[in-house]
C-alpha atoms as a PDB file:
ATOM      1  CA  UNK A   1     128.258-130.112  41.119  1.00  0.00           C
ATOM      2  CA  UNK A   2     131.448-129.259  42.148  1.00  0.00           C
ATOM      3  CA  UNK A   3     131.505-124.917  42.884  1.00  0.00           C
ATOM      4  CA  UNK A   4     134.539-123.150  42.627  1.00  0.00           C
ATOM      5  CA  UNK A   5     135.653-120.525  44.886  1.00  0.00           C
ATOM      6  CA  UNK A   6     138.630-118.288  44.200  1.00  0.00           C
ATOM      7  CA  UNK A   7     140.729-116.987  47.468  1.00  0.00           C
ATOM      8  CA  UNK A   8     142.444-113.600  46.245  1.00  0.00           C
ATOM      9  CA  UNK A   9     145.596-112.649  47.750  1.00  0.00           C
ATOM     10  CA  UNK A  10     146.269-109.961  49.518  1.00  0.00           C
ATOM     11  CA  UNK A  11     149.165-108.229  48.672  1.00  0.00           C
ATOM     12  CA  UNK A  12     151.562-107.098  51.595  1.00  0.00           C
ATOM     13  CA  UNK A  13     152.244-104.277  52.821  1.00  0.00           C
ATOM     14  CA  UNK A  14     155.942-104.238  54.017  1.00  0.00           C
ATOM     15  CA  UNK A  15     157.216-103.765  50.731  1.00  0.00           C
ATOM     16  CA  UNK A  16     155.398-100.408  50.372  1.00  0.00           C
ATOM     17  CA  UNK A  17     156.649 -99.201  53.852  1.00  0.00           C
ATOM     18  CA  UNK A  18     160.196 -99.927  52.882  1.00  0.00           C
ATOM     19  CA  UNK A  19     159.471 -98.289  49.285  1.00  0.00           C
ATOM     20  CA  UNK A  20     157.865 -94.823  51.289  1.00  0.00           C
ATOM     21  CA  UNK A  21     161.019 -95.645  54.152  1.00  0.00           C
ATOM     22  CA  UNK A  22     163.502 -95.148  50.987  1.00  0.00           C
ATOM     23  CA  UNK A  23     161.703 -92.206  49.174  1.00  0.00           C
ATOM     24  CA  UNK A  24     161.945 -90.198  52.402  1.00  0.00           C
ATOM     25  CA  UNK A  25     165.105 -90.818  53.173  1.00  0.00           C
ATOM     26  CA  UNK A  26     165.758 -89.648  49.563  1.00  0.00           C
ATOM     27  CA  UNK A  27     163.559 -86.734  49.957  1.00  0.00           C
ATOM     28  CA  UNK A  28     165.652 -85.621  53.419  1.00  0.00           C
ATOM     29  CA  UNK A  29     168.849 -86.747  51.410  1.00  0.00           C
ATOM     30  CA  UNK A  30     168.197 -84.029  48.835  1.00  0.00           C
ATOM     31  CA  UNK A  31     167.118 -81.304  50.850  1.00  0.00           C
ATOM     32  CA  UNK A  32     170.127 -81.407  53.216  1.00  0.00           C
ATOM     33  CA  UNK A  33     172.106 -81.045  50.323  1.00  0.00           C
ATOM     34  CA  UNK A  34     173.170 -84.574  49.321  1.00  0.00           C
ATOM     35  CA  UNK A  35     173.122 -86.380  46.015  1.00  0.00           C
ATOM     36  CA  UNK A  36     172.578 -82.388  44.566  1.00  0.00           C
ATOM     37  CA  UNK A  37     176.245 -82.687  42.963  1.00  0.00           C
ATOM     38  CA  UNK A  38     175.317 -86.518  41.647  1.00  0.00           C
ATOM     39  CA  UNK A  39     172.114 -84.953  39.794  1.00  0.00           C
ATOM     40  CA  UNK A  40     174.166 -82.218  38.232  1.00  0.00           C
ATOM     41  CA  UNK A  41     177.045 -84.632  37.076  1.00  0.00           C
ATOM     42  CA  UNK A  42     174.367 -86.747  35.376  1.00  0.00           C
ATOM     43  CA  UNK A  43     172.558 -83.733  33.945  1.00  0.00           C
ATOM     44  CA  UNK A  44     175.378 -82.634  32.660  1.00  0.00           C
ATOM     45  CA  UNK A  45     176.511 -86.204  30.782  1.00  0.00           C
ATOM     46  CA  UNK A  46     172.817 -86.210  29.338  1.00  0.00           C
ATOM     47  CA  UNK A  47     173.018 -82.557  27.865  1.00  0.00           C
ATOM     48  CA  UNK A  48     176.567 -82.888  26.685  1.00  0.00           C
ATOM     49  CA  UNK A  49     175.454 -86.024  24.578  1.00  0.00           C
ATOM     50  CA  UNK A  50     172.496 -85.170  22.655  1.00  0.00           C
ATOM     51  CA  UNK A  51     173.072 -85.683  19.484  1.00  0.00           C
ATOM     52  CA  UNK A  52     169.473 -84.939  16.715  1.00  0.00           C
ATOM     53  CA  UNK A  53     168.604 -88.896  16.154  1.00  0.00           C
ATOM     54  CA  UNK A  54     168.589 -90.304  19.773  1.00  0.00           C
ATOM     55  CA  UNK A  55     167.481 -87.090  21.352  1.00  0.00           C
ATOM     56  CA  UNK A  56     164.406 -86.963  19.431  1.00  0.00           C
ATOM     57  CA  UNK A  57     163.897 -90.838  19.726  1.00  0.00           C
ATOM     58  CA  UNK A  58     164.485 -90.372  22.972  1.00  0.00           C
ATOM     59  CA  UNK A  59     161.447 -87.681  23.459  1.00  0.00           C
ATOM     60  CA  UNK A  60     158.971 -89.787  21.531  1.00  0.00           C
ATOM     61  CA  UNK A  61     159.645 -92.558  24.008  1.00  0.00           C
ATOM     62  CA  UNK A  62     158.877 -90.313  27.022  1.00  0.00           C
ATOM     63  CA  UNK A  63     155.050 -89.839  25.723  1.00  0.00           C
ATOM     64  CA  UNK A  64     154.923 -93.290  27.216  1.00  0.00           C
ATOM     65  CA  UNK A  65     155.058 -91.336  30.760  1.00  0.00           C
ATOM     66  CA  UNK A  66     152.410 -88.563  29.325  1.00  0.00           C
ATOM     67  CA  UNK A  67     149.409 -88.854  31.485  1.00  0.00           C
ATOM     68  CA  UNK A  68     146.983 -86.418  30.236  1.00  0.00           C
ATOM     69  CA  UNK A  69     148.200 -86.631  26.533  1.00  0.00           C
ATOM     70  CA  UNK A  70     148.942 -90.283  26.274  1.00  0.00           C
ATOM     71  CA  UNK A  71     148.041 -92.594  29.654  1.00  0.00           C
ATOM     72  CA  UNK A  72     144.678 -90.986  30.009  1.00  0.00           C
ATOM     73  CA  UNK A  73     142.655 -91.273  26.551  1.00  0.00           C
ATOM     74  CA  UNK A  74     143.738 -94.615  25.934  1.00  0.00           C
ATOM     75  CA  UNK A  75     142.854 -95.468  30.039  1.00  0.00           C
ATOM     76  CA  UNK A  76     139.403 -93.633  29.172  1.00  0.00           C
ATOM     77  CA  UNK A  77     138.942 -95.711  25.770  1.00  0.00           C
ATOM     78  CA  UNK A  78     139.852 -99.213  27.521  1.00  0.00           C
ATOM     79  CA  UNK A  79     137.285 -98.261  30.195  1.00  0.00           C
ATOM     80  CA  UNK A  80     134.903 -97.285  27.489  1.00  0.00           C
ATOM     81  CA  UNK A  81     135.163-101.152  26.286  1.00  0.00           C
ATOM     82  CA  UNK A  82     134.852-102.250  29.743  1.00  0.00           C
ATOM     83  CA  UNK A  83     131.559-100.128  30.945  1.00  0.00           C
ATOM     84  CA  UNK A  84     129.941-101.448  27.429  1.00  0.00           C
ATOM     85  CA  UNK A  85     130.852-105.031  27.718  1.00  0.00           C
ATOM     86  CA  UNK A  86     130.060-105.264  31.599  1.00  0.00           C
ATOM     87  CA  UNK A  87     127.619-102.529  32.048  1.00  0.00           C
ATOM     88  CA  UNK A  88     128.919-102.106  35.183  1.00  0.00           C
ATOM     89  CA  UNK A  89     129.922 -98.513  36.956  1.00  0.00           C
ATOM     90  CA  UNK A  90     132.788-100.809  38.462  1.00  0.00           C
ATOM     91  CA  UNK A  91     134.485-100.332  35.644  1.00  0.00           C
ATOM     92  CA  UNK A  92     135.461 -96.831  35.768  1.00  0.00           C
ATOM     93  CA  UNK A  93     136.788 -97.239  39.492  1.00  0.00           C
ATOM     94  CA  UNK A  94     140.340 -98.154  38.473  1.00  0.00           C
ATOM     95  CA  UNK A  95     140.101 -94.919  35.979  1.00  0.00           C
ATOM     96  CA  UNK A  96     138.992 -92.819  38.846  1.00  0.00           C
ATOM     97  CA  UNK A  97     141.342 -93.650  41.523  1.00  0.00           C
ATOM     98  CA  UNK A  98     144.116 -93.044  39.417  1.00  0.00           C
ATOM     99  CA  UNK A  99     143.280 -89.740  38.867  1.00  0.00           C
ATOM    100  CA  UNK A 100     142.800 -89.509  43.061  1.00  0.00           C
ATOM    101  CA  UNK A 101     145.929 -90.911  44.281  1.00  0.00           C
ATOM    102  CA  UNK A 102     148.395 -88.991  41.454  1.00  0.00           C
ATOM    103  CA  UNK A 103     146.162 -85.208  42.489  1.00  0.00           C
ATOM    104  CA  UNK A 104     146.507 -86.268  46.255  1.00  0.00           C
ATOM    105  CA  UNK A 105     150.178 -86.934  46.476  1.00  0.00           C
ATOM    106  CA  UNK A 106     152.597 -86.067  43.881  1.00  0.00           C
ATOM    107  CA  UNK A 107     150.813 -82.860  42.169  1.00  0.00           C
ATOM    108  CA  UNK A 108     150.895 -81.500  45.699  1.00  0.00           C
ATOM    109  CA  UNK A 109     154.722 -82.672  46.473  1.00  0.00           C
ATOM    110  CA  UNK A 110     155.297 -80.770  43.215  1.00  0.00           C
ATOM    111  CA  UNK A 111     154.086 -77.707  44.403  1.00  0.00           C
ATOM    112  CA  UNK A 112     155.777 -78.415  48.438  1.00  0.00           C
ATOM    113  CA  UNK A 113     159.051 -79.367  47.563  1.00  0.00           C
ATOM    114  CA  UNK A 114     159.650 -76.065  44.535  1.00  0.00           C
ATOM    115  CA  UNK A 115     162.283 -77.884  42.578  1.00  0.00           C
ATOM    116  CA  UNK A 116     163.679 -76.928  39.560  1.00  0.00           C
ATOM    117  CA  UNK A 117     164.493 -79.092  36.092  1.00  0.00           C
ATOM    118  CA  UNK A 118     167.597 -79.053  35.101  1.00  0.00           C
ATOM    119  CA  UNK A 119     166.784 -76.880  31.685  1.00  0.00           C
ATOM    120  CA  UNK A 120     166.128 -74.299  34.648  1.00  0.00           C
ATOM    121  CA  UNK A 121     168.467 -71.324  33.260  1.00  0.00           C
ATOM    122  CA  UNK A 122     168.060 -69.853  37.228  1.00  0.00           C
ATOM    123  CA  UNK A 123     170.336 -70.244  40.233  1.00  0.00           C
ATOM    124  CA  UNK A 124     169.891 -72.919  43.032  1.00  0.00           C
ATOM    125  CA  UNK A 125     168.531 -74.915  40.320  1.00  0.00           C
ATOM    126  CA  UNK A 126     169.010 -78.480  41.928  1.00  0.00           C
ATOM    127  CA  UNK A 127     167.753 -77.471  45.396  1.00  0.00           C
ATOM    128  CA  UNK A 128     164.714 -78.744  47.191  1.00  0.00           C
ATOM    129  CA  UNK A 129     162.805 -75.415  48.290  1.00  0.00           C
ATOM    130  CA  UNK A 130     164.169 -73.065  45.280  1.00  0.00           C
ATOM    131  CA  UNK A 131     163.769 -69.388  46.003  1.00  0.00           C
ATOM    132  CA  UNK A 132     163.883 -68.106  43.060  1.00  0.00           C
ATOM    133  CA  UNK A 133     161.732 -70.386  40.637  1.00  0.00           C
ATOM    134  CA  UNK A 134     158.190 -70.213  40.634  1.00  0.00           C
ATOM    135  CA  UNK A 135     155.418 -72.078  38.358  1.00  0.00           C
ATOM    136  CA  UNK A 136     156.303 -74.712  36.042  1.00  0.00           C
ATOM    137  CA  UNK A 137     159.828 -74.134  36.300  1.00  0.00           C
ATOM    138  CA  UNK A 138     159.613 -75.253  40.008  1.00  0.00           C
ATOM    139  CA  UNK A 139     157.493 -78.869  39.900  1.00  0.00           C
ATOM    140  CA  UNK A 140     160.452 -81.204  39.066  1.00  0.00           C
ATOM    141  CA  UNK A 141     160.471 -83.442  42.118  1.00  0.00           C
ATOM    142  CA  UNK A 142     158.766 -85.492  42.338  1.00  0.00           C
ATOM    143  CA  UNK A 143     158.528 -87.011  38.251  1.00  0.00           C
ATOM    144  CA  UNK A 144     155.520 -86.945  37.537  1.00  0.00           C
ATOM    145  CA  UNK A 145     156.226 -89.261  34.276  1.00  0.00           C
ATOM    146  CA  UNK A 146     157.418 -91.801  36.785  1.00  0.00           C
ATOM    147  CA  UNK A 147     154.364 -91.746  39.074  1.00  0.00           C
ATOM    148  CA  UNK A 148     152.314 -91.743  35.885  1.00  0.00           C
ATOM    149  CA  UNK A 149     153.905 -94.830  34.210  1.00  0.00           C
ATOM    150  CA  UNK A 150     153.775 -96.770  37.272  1.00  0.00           C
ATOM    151  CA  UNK A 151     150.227 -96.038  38.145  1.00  0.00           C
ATOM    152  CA  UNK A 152     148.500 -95.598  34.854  1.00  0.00           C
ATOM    153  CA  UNK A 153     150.127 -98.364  33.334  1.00  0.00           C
ATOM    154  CA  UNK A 154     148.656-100.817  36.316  1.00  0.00           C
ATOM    155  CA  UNK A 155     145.351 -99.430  35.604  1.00  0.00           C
ATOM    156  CA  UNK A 156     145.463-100.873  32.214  1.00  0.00           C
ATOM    157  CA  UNK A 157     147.164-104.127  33.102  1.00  0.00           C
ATOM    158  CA  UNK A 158     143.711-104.039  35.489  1.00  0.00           C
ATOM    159  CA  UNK A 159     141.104-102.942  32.243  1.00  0.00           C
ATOM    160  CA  UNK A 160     143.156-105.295  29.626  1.00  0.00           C
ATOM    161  CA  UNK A 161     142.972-107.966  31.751  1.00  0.00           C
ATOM    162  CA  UNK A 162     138.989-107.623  32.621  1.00  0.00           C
ATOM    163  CA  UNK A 163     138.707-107.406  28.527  1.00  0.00           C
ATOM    164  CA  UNK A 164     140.334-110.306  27.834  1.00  0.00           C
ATOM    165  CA  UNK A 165     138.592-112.312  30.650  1.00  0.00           C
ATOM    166  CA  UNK A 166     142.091-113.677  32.210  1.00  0.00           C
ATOM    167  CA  UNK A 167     145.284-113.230  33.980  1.00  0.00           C
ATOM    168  CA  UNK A 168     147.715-111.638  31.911  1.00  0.00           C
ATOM    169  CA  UNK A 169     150.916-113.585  31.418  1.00  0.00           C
ATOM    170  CA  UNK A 170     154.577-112.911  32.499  1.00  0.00           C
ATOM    171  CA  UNK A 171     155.151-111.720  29.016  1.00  0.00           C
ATOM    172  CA  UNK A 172     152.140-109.621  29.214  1.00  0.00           C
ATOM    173  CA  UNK A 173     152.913-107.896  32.464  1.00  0.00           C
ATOM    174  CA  UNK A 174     156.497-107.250  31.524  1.00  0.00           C
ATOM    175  CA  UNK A 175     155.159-105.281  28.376  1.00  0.00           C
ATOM    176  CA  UNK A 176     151.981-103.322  29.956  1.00  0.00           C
ATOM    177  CA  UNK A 177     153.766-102.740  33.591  1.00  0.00           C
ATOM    178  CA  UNK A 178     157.352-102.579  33.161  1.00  0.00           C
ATOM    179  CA  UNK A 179     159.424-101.899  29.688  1.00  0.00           C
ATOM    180  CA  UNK A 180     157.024 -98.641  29.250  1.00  0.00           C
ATOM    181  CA  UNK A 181     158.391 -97.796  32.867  1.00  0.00           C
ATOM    182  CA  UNK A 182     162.414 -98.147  32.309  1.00  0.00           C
ATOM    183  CA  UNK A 183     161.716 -96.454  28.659  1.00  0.00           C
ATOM    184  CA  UNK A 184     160.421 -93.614  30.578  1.00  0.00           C
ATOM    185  CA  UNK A 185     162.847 -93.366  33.344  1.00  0.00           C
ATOM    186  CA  UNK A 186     166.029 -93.615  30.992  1.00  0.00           C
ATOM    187  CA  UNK A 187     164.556 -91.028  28.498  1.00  0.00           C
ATOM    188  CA  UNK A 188     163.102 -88.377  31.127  1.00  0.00           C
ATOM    189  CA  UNK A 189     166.476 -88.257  32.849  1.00  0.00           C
ATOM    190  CA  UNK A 190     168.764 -88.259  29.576  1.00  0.00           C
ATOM    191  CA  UNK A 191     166.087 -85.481  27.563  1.00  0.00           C
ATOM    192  CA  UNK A 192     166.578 -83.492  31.077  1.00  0.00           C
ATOM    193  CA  UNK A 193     163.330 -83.421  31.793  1.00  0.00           C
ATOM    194  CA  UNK A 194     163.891 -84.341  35.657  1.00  0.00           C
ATOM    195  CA  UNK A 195     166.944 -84.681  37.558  1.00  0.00           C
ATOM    196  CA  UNK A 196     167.946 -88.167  38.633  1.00  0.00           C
ATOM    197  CA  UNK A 197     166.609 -88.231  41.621  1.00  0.00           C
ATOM    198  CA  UNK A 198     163.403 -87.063  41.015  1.00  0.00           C
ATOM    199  CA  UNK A 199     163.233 -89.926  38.718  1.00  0.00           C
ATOM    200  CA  UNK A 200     163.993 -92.359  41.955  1.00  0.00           C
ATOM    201  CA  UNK A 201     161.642 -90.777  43.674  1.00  0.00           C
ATOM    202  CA  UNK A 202     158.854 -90.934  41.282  1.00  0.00           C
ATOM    203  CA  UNK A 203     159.735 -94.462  41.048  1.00  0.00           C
ATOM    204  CA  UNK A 204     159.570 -95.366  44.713  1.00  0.00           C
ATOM    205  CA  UNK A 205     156.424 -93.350  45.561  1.00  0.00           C
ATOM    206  CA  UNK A 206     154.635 -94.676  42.073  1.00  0.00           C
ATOM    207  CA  UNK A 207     155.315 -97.864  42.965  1.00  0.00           C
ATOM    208  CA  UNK A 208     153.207 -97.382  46.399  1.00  0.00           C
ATOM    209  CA  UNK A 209     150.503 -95.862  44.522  1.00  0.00           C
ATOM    210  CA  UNK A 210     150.405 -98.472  42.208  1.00  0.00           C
ATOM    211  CA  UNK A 211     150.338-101.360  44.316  1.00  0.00           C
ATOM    212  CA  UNK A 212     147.288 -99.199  46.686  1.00  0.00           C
ATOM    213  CA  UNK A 213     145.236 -99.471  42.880  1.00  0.00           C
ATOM    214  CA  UNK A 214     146.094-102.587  42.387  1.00  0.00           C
ATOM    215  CA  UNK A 215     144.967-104.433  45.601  1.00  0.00           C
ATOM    216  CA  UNK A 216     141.493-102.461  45.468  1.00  0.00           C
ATOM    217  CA  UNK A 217     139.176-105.312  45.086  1.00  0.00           C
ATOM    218  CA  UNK A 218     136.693-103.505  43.117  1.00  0.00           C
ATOM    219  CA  UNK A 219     134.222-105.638  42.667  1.00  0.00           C
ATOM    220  CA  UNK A 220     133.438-105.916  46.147  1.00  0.00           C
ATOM    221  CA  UNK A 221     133.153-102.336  47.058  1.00  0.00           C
ATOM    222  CA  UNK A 222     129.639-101.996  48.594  1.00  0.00           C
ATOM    223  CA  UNK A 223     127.328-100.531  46.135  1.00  0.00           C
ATOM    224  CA  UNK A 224     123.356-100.290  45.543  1.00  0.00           C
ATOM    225  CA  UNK A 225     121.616-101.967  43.051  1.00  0.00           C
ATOM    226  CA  UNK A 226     121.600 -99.272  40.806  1.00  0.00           C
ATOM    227  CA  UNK A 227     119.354-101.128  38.173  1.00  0.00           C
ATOM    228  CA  UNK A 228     121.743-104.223  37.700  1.00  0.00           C
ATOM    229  CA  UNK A 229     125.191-101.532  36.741  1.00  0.00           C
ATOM    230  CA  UNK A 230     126.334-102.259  40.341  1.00  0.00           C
ATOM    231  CA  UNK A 231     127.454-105.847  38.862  1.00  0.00           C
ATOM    232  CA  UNK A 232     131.212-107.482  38.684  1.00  0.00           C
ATOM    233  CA  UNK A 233     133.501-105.994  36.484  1.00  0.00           C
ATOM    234  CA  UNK A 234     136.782-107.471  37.305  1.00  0.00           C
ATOM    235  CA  UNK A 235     135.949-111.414  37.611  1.00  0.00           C
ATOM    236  CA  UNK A 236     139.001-112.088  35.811  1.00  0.00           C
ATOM    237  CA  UNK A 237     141.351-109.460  38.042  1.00  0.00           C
ATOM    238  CA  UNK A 238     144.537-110.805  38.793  1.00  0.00           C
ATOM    239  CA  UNK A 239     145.052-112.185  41.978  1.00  0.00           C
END
């Protein structure tokens, strides 16, 4: 009998210290001053051309970066499937950790960095550090729709692919991980719901946080026995 033995790869790690190399440069970029006048320009283009039919199709594609209205219930429903079919806790790990690594790093960059959207009606509106905004008016940078497209949607590459017991395809990937991401990024900045460069910046830093999820190999986290629920749940994960 001939036993098979799969060798997952590790993904590397350079390409996320060049991604968090380019999102601080960005982030020192911006509160220097720089790019400020680029953000405005495009700002500017996207509210000057908003006519009723693509605005609005424009705002019903950016639910596809909605975590807590959109990402999460169908994240909690597809994890659902998975704890029933496996009955394994493993399954809600991917669920969890997405939750972790959005709270620990971009709600709190939110909150540090006090940047305005560009509805803000305020002064100092595309500064880093605004003084006069407070609240939600003050949480634009950086997007949180990015981070959430890039890490929820690997999350459910992660559960589909568990459900369906295989790799998912090119064509797969490309739908689950990356046309909901560009449909978000070109409709959050043209709706002028974040400023350009909080859109980059989303994008680099959800990117990191993505690829942290995805090489998680969570069916080998050390667990007891816990009346069998401590077995595999990602056999199929994509290497």
């Amino acid at each position: 009998m001939t036993q098979t033995i799969t060798v997952r790869r590790t993904l590397p790690w350079w390409p996320d210290l060049l991604l968090l190399a380019a999102f601080a440069a960005l982030t020192v970029a911006l509160i220097n001053g720089h790019l400020l006048t680029l953000d405005q320009r495009v700002a500017d283009w996207s509210f000057g051309h908003q006519p009723p039919i693509p605005y609005w199709t424009a705002r019903v594609f950016n639910y596809l970066g909605q975590g807590g209205q959109v990402l999460t219930p169908i994240a909690l429903i597809l994890t659902a499937l998975l704890v029933y079919r496996t009955r394994s806790v493993r399954a809600i790990f991917p669920f969890i950790a997405a939750y972790i690594v959005m709270y620990l790093t971009i709600g709190p960059m939110k909150l540090y960095f006090d940047r305005a959207a560009p509805a803000y009606k305020g002064p100092f509106k595309t500064e880093m550090f605004n003084p006069v905004a407070s609240g939600t008016d003050s949480r634009s940078f950086p997007s949180g729709h990015m981070g959430n497209s890039l890490v929820w949607y690997a999350v459910l590459g992660i559960l589909i692919a568990a459900l369906l017991r295989r790799a998912l395809t090119r064509w797969e990937l490309f739908m689950i991980r990356v046309l909901p991401v560009v449909i978000v990024f070109i409709t959050t900045v043209y709706t002028g719901f974040h400023w350009l460069t909080d859109s980059v910046a989303g994008l680099l830093l959800g990117l990191v946080l993505a690829r942290l999820v995805e090489r998680v190999p969570w069916d080998a986290i050390p667990l007891p026995a816990l009346r069998g629920w401590s077995r595999p749940a990602f056999q199929n994960q994509p290497l």
